[in-house]
N, C-alpha and C. Protein backbone atom coordinates (compact mmCIF):
# COMPACT_ATOMS: atom_id res chain seq x y z
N UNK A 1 0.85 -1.20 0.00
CA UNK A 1 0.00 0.00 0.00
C UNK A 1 0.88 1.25 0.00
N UNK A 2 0.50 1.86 -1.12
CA UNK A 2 1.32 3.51 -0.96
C UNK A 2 1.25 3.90 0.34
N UNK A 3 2.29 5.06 0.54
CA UNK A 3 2.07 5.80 1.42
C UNK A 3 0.96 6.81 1.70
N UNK A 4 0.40 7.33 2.91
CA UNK A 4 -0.87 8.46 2.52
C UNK A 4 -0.11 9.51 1.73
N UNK A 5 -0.34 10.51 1.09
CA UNK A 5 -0.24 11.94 1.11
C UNK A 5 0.05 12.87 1.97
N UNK A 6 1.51 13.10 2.48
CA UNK A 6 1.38 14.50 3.10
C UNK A 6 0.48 15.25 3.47
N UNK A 7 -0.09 15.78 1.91
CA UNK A 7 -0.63 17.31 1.93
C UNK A 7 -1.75 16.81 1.19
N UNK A 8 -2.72 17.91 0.57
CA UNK A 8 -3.86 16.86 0.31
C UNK A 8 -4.38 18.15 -1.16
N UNK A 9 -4.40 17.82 -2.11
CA UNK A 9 -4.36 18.92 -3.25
C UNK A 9 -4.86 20.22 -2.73
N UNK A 10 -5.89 20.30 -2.42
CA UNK A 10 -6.29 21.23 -1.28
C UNK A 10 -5.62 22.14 -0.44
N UNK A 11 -4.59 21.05 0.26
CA UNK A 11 -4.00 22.12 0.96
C UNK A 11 -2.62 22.48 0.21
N UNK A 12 -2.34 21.69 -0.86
CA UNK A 12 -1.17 22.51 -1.58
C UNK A 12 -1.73 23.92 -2.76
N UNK A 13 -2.67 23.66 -2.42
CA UNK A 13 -3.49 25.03 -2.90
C UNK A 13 -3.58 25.97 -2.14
N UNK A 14 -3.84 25.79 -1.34
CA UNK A 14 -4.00 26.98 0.19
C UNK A 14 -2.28 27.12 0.39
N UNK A 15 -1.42 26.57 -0.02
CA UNK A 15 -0.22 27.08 0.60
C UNK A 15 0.10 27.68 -0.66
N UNK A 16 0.00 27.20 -1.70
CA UNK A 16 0.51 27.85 -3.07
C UNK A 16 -0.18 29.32 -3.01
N UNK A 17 -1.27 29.67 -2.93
CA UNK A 17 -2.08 30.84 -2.43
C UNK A 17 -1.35 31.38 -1.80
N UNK A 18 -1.24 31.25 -0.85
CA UNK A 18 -0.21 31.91 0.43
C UNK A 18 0.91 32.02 0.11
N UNK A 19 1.63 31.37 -1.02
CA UNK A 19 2.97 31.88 -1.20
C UNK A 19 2.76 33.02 -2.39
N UNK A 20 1.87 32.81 -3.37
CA UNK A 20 1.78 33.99 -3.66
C UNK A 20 1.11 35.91 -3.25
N UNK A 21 0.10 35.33 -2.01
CA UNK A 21 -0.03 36.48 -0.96
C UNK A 21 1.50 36.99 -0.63
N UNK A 22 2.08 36.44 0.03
CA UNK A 22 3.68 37.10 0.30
C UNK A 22 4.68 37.35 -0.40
N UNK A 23 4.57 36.61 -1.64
CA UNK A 23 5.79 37.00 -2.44
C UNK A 23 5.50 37.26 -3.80
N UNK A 24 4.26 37.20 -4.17
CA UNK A 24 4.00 37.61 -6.03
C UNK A 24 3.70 36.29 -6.71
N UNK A 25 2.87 36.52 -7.61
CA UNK A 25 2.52 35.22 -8.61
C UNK A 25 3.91 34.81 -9.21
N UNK A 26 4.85 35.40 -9.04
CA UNK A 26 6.79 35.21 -9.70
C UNK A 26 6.98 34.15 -9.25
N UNK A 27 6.62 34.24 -7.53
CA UNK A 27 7.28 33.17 -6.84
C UNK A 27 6.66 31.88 -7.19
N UNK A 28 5.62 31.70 -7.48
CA UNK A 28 4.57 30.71 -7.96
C UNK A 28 5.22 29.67 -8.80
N UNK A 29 6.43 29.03 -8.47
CA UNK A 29 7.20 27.58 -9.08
C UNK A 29 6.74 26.53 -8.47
N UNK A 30 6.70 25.01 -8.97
CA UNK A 30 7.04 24.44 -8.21
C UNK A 30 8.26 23.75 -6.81
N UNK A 31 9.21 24.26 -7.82
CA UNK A 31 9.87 23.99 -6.65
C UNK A 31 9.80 24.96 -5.32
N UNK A 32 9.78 26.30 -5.50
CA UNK A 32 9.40 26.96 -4.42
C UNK A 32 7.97 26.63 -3.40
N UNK A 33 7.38 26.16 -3.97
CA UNK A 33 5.75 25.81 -3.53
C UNK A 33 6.69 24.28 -2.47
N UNK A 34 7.49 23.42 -3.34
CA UNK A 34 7.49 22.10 -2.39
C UNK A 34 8.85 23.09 -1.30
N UNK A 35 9.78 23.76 -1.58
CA UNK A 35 10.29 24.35 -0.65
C UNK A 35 9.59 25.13 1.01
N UNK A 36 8.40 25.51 0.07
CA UNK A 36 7.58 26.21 1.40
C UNK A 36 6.98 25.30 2.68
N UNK A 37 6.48 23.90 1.42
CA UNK A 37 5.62 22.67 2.33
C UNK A 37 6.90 21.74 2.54
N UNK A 38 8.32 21.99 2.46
CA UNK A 38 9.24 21.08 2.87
C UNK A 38 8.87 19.66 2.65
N UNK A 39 8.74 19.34 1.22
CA UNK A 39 8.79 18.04 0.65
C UNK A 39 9.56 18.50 -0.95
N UNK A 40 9.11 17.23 -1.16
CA UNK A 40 9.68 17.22 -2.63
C UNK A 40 8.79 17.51 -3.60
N UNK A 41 9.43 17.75 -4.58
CA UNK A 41 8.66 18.19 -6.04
C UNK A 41 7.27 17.43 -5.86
N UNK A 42 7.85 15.85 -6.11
CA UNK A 42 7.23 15.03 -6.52
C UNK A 42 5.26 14.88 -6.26
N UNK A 43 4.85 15.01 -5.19
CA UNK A 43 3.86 15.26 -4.42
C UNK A 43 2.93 16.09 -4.95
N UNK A 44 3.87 17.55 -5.54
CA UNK A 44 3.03 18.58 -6.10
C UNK A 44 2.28 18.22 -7.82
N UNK A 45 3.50 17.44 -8.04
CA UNK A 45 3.83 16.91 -9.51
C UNK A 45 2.46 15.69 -9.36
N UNK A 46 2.36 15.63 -8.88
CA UNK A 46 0.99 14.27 -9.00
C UNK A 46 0.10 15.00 -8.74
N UNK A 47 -0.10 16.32 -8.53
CA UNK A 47 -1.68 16.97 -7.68
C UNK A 47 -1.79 17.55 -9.44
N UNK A 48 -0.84 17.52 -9.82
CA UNK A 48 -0.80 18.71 -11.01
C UNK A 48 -0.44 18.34 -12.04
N UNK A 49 -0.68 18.66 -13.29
CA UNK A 49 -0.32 17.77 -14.50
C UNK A 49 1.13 18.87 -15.00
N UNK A 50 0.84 20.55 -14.58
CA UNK A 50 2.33 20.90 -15.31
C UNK A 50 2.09 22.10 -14.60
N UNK A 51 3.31 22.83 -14.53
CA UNK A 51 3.27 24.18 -13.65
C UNK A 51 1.74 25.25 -14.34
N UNK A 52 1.73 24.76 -15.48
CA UNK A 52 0.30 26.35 -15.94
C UNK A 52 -1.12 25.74 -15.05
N UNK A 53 -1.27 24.30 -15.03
CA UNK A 53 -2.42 23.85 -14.47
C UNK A 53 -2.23 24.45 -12.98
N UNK A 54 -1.27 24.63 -12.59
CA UNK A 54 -0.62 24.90 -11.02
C UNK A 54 -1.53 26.26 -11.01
N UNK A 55 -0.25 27.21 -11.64
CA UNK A 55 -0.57 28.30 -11.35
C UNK A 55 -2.39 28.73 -12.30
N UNK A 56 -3.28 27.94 -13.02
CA UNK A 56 -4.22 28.24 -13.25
C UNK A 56 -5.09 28.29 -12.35
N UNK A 57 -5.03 27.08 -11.59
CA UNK A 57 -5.76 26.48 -10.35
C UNK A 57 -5.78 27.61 -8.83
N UNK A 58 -4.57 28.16 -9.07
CA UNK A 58 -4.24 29.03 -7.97
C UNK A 58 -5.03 30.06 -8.37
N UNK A 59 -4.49 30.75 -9.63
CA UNK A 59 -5.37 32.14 -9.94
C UNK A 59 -6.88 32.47 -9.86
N UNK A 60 -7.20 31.15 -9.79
CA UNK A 60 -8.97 30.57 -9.47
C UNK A 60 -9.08 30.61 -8.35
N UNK A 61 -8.31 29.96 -7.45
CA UNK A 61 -8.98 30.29 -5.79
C UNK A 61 -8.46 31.83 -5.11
N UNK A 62 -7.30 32.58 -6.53
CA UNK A 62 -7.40 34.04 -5.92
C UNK A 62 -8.77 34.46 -6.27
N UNK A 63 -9.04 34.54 -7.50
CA UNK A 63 -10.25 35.20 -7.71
C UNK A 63 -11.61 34.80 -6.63
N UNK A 64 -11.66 33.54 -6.38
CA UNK A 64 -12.45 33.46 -5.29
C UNK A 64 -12.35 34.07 -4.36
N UNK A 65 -11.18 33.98 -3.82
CA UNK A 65 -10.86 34.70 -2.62
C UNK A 65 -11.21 36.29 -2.81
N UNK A 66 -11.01 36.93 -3.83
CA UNK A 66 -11.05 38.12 -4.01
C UNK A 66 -12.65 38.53 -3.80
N UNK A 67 -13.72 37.42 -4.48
CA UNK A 67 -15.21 37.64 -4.64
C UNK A 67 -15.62 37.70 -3.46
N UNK A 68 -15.32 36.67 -2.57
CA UNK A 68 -15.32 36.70 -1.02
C UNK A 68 -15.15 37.57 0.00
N UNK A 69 -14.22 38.14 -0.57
CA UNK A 69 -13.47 39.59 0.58
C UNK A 69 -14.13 40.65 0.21
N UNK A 70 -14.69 41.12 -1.20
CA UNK A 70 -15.80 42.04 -1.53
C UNK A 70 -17.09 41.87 -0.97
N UNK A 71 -17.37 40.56 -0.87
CA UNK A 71 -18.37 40.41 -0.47
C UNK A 71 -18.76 40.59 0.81
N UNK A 72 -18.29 40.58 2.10
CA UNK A 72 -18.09 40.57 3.00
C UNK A 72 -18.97 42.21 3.67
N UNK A 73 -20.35 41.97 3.59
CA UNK A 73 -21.66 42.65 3.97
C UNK A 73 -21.86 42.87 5.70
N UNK A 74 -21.63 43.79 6.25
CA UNK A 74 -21.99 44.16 7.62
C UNK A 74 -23.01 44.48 7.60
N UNK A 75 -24.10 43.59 7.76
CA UNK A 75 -25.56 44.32 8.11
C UNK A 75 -25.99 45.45 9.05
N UNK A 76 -25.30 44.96 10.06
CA UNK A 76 -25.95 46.49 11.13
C UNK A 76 -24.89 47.71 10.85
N UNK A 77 -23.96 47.59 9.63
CA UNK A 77 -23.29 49.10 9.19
C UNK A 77 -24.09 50.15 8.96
N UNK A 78 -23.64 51.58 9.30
CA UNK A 78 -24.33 52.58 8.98
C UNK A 78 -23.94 52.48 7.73
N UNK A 79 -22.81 52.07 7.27
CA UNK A 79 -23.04 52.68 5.41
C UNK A 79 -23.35 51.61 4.91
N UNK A 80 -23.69 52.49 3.44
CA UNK A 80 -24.12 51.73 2.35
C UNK A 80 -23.81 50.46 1.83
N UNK A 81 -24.32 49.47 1.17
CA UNK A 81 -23.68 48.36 0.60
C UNK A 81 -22.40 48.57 -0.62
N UNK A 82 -22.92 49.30 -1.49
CA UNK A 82 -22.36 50.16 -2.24
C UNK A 82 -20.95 50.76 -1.51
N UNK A 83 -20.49 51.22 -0.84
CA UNK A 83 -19.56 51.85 0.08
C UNK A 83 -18.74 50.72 0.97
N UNK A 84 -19.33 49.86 1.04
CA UNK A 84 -18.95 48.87 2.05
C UNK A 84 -18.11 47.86 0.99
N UNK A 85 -18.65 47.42 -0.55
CA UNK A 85 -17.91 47.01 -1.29
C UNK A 85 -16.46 47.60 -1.71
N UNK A 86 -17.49 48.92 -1.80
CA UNK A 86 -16.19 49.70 -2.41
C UNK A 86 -14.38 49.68 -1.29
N UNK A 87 -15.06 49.48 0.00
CA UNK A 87 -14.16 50.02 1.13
C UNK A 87 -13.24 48.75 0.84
N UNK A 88 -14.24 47.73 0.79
CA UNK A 88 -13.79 46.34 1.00
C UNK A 88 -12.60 46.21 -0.41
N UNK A 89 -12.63 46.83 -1.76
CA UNK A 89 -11.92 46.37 -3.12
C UNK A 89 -10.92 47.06 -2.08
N UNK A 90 -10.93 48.14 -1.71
CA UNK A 90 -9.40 48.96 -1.96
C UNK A 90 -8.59 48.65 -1.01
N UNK A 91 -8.92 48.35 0.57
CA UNK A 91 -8.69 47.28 1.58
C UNK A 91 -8.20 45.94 1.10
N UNK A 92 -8.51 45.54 -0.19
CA UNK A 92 -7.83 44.37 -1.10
C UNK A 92 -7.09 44.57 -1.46
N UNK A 93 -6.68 45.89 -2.05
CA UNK A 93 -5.67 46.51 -2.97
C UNK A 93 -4.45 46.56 -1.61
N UNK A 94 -4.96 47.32 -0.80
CA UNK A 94 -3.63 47.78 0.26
C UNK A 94 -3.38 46.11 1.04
N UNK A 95 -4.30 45.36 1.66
CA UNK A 95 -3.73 44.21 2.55
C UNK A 95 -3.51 42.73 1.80
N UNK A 96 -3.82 42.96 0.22
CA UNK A 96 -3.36 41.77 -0.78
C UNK A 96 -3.27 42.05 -1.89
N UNK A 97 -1.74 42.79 -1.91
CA UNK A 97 -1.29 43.85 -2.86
C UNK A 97 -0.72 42.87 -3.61
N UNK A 98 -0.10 42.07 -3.46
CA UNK A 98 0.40 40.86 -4.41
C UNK A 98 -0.65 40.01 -5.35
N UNK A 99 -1.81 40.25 -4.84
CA UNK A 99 -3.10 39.01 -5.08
C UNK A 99 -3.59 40.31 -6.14
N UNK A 100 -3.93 41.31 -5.48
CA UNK A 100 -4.42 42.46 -6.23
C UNK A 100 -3.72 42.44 -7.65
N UNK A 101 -2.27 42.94 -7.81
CA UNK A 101 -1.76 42.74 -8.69
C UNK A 101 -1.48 41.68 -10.13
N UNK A 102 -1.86 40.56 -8.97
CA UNK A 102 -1.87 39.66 -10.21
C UNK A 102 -3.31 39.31 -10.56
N UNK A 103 -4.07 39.91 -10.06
CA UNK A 103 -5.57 39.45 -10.64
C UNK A 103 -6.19 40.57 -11.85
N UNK A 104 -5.70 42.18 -11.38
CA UNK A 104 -5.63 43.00 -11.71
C UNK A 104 -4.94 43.75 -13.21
N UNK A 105 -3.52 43.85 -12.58
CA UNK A 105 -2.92 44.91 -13.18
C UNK A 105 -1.51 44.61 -13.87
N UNK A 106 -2.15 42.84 -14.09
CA UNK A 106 -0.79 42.50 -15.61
C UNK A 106 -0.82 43.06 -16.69
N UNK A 107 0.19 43.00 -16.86
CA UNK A 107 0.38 43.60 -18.44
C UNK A 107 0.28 42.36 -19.19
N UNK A 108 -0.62 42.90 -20.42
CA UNK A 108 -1.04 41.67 -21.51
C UNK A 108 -0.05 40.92 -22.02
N UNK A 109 -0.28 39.81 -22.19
CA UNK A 109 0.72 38.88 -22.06
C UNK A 109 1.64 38.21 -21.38
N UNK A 110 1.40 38.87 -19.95
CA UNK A 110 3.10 38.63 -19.14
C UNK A 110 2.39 37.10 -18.41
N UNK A 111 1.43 36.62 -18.66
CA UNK A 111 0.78 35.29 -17.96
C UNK A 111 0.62 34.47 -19.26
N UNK A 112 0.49 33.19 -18.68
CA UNK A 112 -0.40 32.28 -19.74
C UNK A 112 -1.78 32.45 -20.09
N UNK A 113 -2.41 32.16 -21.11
CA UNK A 113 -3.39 32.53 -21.71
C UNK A 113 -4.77 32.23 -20.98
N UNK A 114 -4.44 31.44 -19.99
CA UNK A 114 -5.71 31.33 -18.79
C UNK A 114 -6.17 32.11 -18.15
N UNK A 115 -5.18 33.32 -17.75
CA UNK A 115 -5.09 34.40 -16.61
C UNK A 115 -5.37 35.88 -18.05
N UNK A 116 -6.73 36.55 -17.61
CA UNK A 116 -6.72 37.85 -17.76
C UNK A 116 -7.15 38.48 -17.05
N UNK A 117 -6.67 39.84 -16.89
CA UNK A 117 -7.03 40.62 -15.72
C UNK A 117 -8.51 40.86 -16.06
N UNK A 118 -9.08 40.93 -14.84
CA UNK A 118 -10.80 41.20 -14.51
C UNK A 118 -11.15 42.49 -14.96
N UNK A 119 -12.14 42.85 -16.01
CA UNK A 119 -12.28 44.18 -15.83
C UNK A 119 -13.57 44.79 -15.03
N UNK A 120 -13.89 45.80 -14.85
CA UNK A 120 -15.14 46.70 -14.41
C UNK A 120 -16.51 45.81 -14.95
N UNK A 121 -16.55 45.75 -15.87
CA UNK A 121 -17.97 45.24 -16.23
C UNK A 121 -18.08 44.04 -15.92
N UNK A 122 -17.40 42.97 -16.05
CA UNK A 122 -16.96 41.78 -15.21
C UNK A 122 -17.26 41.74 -13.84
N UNK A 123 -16.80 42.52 -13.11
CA UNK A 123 -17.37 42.75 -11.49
C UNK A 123 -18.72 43.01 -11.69
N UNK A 124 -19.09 43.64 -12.46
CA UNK A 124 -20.36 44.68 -12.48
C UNK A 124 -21.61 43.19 -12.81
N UNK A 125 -20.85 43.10 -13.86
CA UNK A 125 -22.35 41.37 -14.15
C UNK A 125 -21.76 40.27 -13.40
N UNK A 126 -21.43 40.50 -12.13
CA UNK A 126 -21.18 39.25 -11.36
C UNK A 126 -22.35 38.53 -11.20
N UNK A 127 -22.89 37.49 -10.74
CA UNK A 127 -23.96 37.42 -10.54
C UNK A 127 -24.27 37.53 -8.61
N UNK A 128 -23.14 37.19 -8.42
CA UNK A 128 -23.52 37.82 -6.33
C UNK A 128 -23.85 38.83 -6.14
N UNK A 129 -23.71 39.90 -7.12
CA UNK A 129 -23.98 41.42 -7.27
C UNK A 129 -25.72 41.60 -7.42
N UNK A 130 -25.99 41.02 -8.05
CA UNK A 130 -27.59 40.72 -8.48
C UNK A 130 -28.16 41.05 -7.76
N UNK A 131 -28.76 40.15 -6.32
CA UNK A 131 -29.48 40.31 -5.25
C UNK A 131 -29.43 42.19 -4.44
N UNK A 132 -27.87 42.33 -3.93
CA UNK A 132 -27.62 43.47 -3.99
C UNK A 132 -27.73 44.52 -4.62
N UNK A 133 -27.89 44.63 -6.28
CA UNK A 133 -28.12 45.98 -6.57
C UNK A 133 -29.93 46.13 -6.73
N UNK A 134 -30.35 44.68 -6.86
CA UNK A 134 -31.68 44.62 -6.81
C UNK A 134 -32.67 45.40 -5.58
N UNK A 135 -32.01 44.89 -4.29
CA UNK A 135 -32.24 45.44 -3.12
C UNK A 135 -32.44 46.83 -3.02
N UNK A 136 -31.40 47.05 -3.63
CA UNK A 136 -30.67 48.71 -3.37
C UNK A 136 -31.58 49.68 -4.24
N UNK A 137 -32.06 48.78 -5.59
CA UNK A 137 -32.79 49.63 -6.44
C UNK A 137 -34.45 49.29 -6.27
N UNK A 138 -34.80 48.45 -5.09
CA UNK A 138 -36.16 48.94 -4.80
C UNK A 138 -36.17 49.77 -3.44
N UNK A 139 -35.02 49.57 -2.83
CA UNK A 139 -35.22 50.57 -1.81
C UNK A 139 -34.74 52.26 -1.83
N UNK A 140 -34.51 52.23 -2.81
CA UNK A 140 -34.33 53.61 -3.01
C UNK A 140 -34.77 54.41 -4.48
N UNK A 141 -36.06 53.30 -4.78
CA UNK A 141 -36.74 53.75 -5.69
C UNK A 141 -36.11 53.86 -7.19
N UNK A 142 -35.04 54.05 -7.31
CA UNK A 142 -33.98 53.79 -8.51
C UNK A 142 -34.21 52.63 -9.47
N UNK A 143 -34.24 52.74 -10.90
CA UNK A 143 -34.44 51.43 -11.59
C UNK A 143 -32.88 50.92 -11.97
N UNK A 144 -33.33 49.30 -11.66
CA UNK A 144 -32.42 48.35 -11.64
C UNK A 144 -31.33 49.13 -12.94
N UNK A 145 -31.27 49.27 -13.74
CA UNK A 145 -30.44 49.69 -14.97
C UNK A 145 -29.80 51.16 -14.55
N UNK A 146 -30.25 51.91 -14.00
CA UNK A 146 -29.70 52.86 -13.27
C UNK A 146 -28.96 52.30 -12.66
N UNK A 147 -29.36 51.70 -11.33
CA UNK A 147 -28.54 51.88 -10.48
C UNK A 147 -27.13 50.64 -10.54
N UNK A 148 -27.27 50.10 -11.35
CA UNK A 148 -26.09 49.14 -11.87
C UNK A 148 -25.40 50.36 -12.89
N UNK A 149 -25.58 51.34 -13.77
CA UNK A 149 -24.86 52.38 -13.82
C UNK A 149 -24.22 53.18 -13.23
N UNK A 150 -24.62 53.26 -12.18
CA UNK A 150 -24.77 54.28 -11.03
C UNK A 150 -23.44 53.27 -10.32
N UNK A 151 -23.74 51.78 -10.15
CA UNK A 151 -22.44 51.16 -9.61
C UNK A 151 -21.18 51.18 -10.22
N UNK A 152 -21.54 50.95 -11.35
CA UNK A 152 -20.55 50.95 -12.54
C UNK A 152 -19.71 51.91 -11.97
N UNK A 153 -20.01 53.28 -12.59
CA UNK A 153 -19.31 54.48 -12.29
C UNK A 153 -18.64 54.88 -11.13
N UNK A 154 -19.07 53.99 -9.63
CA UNK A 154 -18.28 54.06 -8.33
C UNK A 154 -17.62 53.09 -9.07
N UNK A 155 -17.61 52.29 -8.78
CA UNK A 155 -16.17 51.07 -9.63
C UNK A 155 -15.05 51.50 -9.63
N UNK A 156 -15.32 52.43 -11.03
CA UNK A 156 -14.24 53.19 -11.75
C UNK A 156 -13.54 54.22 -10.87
N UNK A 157 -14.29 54.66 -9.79
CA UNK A 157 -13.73 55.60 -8.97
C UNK A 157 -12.87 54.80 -8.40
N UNK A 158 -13.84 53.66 -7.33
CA UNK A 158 -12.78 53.01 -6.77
C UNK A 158 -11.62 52.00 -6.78
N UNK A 159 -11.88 52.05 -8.42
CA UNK A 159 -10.48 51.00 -8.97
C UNK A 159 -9.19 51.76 -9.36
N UNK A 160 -10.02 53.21 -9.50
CA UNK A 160 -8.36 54.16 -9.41
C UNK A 160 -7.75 54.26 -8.31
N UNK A 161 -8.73 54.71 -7.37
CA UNK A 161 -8.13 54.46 -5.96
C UNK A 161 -7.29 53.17 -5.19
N UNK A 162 -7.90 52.39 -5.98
CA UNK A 162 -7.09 51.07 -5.49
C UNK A 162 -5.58 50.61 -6.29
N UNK A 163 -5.64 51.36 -7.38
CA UNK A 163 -4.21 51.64 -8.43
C UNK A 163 -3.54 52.01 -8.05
N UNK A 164 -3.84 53.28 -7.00
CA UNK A 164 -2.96 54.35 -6.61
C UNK A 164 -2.42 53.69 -5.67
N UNK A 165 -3.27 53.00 -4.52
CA UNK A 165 -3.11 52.47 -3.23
C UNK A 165 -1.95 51.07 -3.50
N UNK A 166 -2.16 50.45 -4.38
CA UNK A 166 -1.47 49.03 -4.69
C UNK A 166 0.00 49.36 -5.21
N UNK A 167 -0.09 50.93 -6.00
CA UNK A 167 1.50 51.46 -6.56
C UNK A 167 1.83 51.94 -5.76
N UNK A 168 1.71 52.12 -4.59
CA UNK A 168 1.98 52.57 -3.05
C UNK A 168 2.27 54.19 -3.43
N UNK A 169 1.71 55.12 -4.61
CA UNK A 169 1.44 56.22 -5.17
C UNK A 169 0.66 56.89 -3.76
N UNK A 170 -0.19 56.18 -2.91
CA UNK A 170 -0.92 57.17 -2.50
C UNK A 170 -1.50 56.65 -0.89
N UNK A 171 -1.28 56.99 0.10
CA UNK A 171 -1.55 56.18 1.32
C UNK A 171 -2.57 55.79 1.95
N UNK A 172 -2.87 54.73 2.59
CA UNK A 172 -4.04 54.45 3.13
C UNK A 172 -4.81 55.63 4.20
N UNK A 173 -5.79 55.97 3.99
CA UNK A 173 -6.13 56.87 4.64
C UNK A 173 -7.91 56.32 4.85
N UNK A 174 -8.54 55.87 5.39
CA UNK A 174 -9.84 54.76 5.42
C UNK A 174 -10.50 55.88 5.24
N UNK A 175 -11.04 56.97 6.70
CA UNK A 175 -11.24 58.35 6.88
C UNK A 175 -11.79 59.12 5.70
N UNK A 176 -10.83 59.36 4.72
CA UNK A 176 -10.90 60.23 3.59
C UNK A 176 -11.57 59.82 2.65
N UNK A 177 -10.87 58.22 2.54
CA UNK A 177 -11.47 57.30 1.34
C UNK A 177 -13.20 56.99 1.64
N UNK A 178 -13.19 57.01 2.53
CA UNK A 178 -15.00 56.97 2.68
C UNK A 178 -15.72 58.05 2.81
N UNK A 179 -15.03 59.25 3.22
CA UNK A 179 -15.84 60.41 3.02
C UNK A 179 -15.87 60.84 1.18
N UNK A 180 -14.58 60.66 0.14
CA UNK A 180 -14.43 60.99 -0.88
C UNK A 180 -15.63 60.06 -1.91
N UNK A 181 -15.22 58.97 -1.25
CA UNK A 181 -17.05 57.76 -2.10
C UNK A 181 -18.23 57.82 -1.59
N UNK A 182 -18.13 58.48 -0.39
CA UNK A 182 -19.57 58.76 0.52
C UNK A 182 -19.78 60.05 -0.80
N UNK A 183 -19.03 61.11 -1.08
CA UNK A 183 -19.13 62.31 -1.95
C UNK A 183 -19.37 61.82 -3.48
N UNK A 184 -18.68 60.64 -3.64
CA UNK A 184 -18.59 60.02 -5.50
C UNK A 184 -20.12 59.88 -5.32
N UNK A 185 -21.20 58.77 -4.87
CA UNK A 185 -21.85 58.50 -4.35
C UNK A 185 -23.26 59.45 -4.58
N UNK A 186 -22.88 60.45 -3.57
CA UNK A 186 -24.47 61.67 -3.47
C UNK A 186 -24.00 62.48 -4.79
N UNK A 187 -22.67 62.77 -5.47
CA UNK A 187 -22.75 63.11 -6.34
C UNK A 187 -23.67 62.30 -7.91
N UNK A 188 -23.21 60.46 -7.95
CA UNK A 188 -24.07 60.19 -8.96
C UNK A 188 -25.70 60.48 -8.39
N UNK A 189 -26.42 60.16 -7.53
CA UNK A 189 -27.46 60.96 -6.99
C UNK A 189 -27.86 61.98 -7.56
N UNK A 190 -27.44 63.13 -7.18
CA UNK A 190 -27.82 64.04 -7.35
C UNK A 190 -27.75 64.41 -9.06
N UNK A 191 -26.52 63.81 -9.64
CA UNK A 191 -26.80 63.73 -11.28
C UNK A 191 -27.87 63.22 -12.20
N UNK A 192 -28.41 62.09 -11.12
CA UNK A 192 -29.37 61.03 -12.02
C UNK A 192 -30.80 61.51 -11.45
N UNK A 193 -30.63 62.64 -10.00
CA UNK A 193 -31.95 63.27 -9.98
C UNK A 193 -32.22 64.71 -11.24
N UNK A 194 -31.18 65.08 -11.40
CA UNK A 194 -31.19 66.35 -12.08
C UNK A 194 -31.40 66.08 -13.71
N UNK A 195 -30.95 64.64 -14.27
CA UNK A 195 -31.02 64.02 -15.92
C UNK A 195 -32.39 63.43 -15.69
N UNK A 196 -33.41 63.47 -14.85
CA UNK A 196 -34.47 62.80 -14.78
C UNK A 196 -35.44 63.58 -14.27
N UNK A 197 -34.99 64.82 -14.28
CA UNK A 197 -36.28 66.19 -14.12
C UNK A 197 -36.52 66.10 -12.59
N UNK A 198 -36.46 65.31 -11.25
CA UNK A 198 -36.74 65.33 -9.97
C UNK A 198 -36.36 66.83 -9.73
């Protein structure tokens, strides 16, 4: 009878993850991956048919991970859902600046053809988003197509902000950043009351 398994594909996923949280999708080899779990190649080499399946598999449970950490809804918050996502992307950008980066803000081509960076509208037709902007647009009277415009356009605010924050261009400041999207915010408001005669 073989021996069991060490590690269990699973968890050489959760560590491969984790080595690229700390050190960049670069570090993302196998041999560095069996260096981290102190075994041999070999182990990883049977979970995996070749390093792109590796690192494909990984870039999938970042993006999960990423859908997850946006998602992450405080019901009894005073702010908005809308605001609370937003807080939550750029809080991604600054505390998984490595994950950010590689999900984000490759340059075309520098990955295998599995991995493209996510864009805006992509987030925007998520489908976990659904329920939420649905909510949002009967409770505040807004039609669904609006106010998924209306998200859209924070997005874009807050994916610059999170550019700036990830090129370490510009510092974490929570404070500002939620008063400046609390302002992005009543500003689309007040635009989509004024293009609609209110």
């Amino acid at each position: 009878m073989p021996p069991k398994p060490k590690y269990s594909k699973e968890e050489i996923l959760q560590s491969a993850l984790n080595l690229v949280r700390k050190h960049g999708y670069k570090a993302l080899t196998i041999r560095q991956l069996a260096a981290q779990l102190k075994i041999s190649t070999q182990p990883i080499m049977s979970c995996f048919e070749s390093s792109k399946q590796l690192r494909q598999e990984v870039w999938q449970s970042a993006d999960l991970y990423h859908t997850h950490y946006l998602m992450k809804i405080d019901e009894t918050s005073k702010d908005s859902i809308p605001l609370q996502i937003g807080m939550n992307y750029i809080r991604f950008a600054s505390q998984e600046n490595h994950l950010f980066h590689w999900l984000f803000l490759n340059e075309p081509g520098s990955e295998s053809s599995f991995q493209q960076s996510q864009t805006i509208n992509q987030l925007i037709e998520d489908p976990a988003l659904d329920p939420i902007l649905n909510s949002m647009s009967t409770e505040s009277g807004i039609s669904p197509e609006m106010m998924k415009r209306m998200f859209r356009i924070l997005m874009v605010y807050i994916h610059g902000y999170a550019c700036l924050i990830a090129g370490q261009i510009m510092e974490v400041d929570e404070e500002q950043i939620r008063s400046d999207l609390v302002d992005c915010w009543n500003a689309l408001q007040i635009g989509l009351d004024e293009t609609s005669g209110k």
